[in-house]
Protein backbone atom coordinates (compact mmCIF):
# COMPACT_ATOMS: atom_id res chain seq x y z
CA UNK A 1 0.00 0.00 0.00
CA UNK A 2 1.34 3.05 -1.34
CA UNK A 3 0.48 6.58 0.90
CA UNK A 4 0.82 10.00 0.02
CA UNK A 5 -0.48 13.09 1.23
CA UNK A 6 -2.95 15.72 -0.45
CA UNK A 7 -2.05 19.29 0.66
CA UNK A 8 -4.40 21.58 -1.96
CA UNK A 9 -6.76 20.97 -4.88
CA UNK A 10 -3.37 21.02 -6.83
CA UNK A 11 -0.48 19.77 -4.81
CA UNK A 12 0.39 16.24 -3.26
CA UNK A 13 3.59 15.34 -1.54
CA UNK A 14 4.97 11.85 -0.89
CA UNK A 15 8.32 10.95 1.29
CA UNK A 16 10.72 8.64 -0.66
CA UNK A 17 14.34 7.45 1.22
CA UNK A 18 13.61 10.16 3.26
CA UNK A 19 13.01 13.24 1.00
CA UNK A 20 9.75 14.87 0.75
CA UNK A 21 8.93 15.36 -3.17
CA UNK A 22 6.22 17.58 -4.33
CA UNK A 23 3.91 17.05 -7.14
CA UNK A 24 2.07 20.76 -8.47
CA UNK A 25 -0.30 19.19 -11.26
CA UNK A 26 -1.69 23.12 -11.95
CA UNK A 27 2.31 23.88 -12.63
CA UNK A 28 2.73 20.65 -13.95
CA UNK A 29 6.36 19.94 -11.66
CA UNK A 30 7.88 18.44 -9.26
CA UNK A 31 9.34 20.20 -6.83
CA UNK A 32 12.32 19.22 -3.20
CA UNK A 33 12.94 21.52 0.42
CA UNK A 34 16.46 22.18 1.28
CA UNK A 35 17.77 19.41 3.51
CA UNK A 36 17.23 21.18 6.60
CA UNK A 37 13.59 22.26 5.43
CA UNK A 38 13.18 18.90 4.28
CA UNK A 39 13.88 17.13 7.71
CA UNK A 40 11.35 19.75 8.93
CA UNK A 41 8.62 19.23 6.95
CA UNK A 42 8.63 15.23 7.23
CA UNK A 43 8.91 15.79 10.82
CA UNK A 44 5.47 17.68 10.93
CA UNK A 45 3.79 15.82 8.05
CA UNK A 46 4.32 12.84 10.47
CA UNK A 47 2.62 15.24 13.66
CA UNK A 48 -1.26 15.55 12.51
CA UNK A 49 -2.55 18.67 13.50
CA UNK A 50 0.52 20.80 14.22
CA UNK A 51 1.15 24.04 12.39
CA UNK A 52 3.64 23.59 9.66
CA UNK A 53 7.14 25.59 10.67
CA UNK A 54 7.43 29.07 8.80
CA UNK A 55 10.69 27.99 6.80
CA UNK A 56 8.49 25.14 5.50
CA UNK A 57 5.17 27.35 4.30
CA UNK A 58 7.48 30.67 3.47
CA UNK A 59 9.26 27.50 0.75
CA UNK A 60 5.83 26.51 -0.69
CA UNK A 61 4.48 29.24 -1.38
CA UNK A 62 7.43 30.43 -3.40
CA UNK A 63 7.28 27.15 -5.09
CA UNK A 64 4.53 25.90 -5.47
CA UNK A 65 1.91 29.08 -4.67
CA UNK A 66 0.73 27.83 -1.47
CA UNK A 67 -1.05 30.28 1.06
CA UNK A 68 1.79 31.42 3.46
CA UNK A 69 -0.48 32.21 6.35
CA UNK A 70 -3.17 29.56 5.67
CA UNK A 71 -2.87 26.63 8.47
CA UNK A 72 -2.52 23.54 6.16
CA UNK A 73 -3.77 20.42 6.94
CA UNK A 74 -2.82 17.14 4.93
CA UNK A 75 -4.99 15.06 3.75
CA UNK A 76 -3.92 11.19 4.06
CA UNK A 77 -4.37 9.14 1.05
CA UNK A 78 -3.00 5.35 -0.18
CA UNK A 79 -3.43 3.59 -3.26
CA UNK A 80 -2.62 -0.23 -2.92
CA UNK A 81 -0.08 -1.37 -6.33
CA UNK A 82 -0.02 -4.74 -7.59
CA UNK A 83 3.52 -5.41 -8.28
CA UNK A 84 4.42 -8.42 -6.86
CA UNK A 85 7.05 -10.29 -8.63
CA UNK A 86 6.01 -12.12 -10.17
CA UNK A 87 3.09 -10.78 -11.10
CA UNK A 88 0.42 -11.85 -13.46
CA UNK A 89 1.28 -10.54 -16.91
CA UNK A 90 -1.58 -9.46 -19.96
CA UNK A 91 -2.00 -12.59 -22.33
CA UNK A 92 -0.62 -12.68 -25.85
CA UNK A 93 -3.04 -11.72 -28.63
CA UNK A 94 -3.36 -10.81 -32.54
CA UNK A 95 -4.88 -7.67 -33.05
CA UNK A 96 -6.96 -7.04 -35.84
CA UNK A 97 -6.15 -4.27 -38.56
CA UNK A 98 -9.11 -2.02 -37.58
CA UNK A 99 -7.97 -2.28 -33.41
CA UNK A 100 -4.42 -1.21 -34.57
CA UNK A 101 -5.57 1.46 -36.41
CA UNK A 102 -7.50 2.83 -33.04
CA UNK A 103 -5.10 2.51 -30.63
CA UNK A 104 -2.40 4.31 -33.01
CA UNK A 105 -5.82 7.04 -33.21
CA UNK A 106 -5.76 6.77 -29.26
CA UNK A 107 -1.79 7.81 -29.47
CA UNK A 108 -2.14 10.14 -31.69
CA UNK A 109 -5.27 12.44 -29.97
CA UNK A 110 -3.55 11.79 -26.74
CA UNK A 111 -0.42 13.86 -28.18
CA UNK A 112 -2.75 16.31 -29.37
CA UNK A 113 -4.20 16.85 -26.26
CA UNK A 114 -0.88 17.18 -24.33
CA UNK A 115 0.04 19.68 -26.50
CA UNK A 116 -2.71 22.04 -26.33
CA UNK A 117 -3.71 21.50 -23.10
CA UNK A 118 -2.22 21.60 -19.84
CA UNK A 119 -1.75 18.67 -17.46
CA UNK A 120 -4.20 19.53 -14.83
CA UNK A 121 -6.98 19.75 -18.07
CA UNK A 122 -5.87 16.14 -19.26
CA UNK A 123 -5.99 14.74 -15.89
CA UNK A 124 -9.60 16.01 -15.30
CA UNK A 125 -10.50 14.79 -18.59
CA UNK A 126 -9.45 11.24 -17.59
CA UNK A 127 -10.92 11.46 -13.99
CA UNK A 128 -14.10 12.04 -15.43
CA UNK A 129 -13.83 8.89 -17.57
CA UNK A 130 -12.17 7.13 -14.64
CA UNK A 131 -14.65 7.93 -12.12
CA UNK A 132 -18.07 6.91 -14.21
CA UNK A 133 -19.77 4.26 -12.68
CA UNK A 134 -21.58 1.45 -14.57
CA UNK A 135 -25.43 0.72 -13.51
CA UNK A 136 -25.82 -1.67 -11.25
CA UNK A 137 -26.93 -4.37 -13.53
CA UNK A 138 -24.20 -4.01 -15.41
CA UNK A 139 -20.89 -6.11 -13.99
CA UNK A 140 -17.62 -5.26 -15.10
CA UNK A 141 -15.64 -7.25 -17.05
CA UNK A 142 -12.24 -7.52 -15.66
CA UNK A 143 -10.84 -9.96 -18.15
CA UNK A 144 -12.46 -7.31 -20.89
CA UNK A 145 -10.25 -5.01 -19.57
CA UNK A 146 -6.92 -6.63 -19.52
CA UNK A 147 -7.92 -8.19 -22.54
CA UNK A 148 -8.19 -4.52 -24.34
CA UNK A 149 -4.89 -3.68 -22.50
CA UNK A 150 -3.16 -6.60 -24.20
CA UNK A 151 -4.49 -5.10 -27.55
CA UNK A 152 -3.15 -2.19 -27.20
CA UNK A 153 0.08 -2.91 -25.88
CA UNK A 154 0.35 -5.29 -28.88
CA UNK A 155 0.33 -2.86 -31.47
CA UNK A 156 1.27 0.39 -29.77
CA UNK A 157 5.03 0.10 -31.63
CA UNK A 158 3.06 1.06 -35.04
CA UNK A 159 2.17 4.30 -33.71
CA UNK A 160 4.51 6.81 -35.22
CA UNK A 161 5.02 8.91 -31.93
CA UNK A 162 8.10 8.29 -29.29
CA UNK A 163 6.67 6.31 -25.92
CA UNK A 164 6.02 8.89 -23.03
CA UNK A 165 4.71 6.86 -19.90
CA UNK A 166 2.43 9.91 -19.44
CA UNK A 167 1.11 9.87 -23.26
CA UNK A 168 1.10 6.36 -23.22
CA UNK A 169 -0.84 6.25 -20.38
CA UNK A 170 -3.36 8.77 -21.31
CA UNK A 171 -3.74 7.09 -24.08
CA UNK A 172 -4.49 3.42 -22.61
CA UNK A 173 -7.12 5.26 -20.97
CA UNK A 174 -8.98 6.61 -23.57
CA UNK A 175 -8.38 3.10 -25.84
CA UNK A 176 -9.96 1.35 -22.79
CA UNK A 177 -13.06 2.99 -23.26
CA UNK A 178 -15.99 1.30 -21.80
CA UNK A 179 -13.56 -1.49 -19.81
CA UNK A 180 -12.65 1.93 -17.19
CA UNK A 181 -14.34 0.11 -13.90
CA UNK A 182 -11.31 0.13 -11.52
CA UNK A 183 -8.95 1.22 -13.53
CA UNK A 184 -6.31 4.05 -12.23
CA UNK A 185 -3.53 5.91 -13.33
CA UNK A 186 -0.97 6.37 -10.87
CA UNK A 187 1.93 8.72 -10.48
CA UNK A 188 5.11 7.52 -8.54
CA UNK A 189 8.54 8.82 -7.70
CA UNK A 190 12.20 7.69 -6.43
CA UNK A 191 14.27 10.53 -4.85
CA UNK A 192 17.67 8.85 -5.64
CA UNK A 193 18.29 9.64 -8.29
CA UNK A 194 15.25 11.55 -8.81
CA UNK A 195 12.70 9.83 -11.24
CA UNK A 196 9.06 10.01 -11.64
CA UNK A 197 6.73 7.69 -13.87
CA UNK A 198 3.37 7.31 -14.52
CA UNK A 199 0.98 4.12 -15.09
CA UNK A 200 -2.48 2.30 -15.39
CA UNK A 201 -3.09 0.00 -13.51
CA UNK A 202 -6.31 -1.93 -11.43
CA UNK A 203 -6.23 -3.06 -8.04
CA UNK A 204 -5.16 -6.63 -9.47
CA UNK A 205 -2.33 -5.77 -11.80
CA UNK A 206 -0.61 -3.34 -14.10
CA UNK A 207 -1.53 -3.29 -17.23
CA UNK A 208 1.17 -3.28 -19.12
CA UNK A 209 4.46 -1.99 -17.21
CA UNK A 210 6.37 -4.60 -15.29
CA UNK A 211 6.27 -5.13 -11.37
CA UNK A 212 9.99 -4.64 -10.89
CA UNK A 213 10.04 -1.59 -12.65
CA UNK A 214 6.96 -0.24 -10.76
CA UNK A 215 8.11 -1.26 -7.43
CA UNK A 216 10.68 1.49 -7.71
CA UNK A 217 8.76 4.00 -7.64
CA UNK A 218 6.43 5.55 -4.41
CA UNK A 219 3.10 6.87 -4.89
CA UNK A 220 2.72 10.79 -5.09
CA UNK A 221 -0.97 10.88 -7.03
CA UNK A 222 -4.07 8.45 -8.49
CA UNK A 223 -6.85 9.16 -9.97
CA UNK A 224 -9.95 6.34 -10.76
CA UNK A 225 -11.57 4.08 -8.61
């Protein structure tokens, strides 16, 4: 079980090895304290309900735009990821001309909308999709979904555009369609060295990255059920 920690509408922080790293989706970066602000700010973010120390909230709101004198109060959340190794892996399949032809549509519109639009507009986009509920007396189809993962993973190398885990991602997304139910895209980072990634996943597997790579990586965002 992964945890981070929601801070405003726009900014989560998670502690990896140590280090607090910011996420600013509205600024679209990632953002580190000093050392000595750093051992601060873990220190409190592990106190609930003390008042964040004045180096801490004078650093923020340089950086990332949070209210100096507003008394800020974290918000706890965890996201449990399936990478066990080993893990269970999408099956093999032969995709028809017509589904390779979508996906590479998928790819394509997803680049599109990355370019025009900012990340905090593409992520509401896809929480939208990732947050509709099916009636009741309809049951998902989890095999559906890894199923159309497999798909799409299978034929993703005819796309003419470079692979971007965030792209890629967005993309799987919107390829997935109706086969959303559970389905989340989570962001993770490693302080040393500094890395961040991006992924879709449900709460039985990744679909499509591998659990060794994922497991490298903590938690700093999800959106999707």
């Amino acid at each position: 079980m992964g945890e981070y920690w929601r801070l405003d509408a726009n900014v989560t922080v998670t502690v990896s090895a140590g280090r607090a790293i910011f996420l600013d989706v509205a600024r679209d970066r990632y953002t580190m304290l000093s050392p000595a602000q750093n051992a601060a700010f873990v220190s409190w973010l592990g106190e609930c309900g003390t008042a964040m120390p004045a180096a801490c909230r004078s650093a923020l709101a340089a950086r990332l735009g949070l209210d100096d004198a507003e008394r800020i109060m974290p918000r706890r959340l965890s996201v449990a990821v399936p990478c066990e190794v080993p893990g269970p892996r999408l099956p093999e399949v032969r995709a028809r001309l017509g589904e390779a032809v979508a996906v590479a549509r998928s790819v394509m519109r997803a680049r599109r909308m990355l370019r025009r639009q900012p990340l905090h507009a593409n992520l509401s986009r896809r929480q939208s999709a990732l947050d509709y509920r099916r009636p009741l007396r309809t049951a998902p189809d989890r095999q559906a979904t890894v199923s159309r993962a497999a798909i799409f993973h299978a034929v993703r190398h005819l796309a003419p555009v470079r692979r971007v885990c965030l792209l890629d991602s967005l993309a799987l997304i919107d390829w997935l369609d109706d086969e959303l139910e559970g389905v989340q895209l989570v962001f993770g980072v490693t302080a040393y060295p500094f890395g961040a990634h991006c992924w879709v996943q449900t709460r039985e597997m990744l679909l499509g990255d591998e659990p060794d790579t994922i497991g490298r990586y903590t938690p700093i965002l999800h959106i999707g059920g």
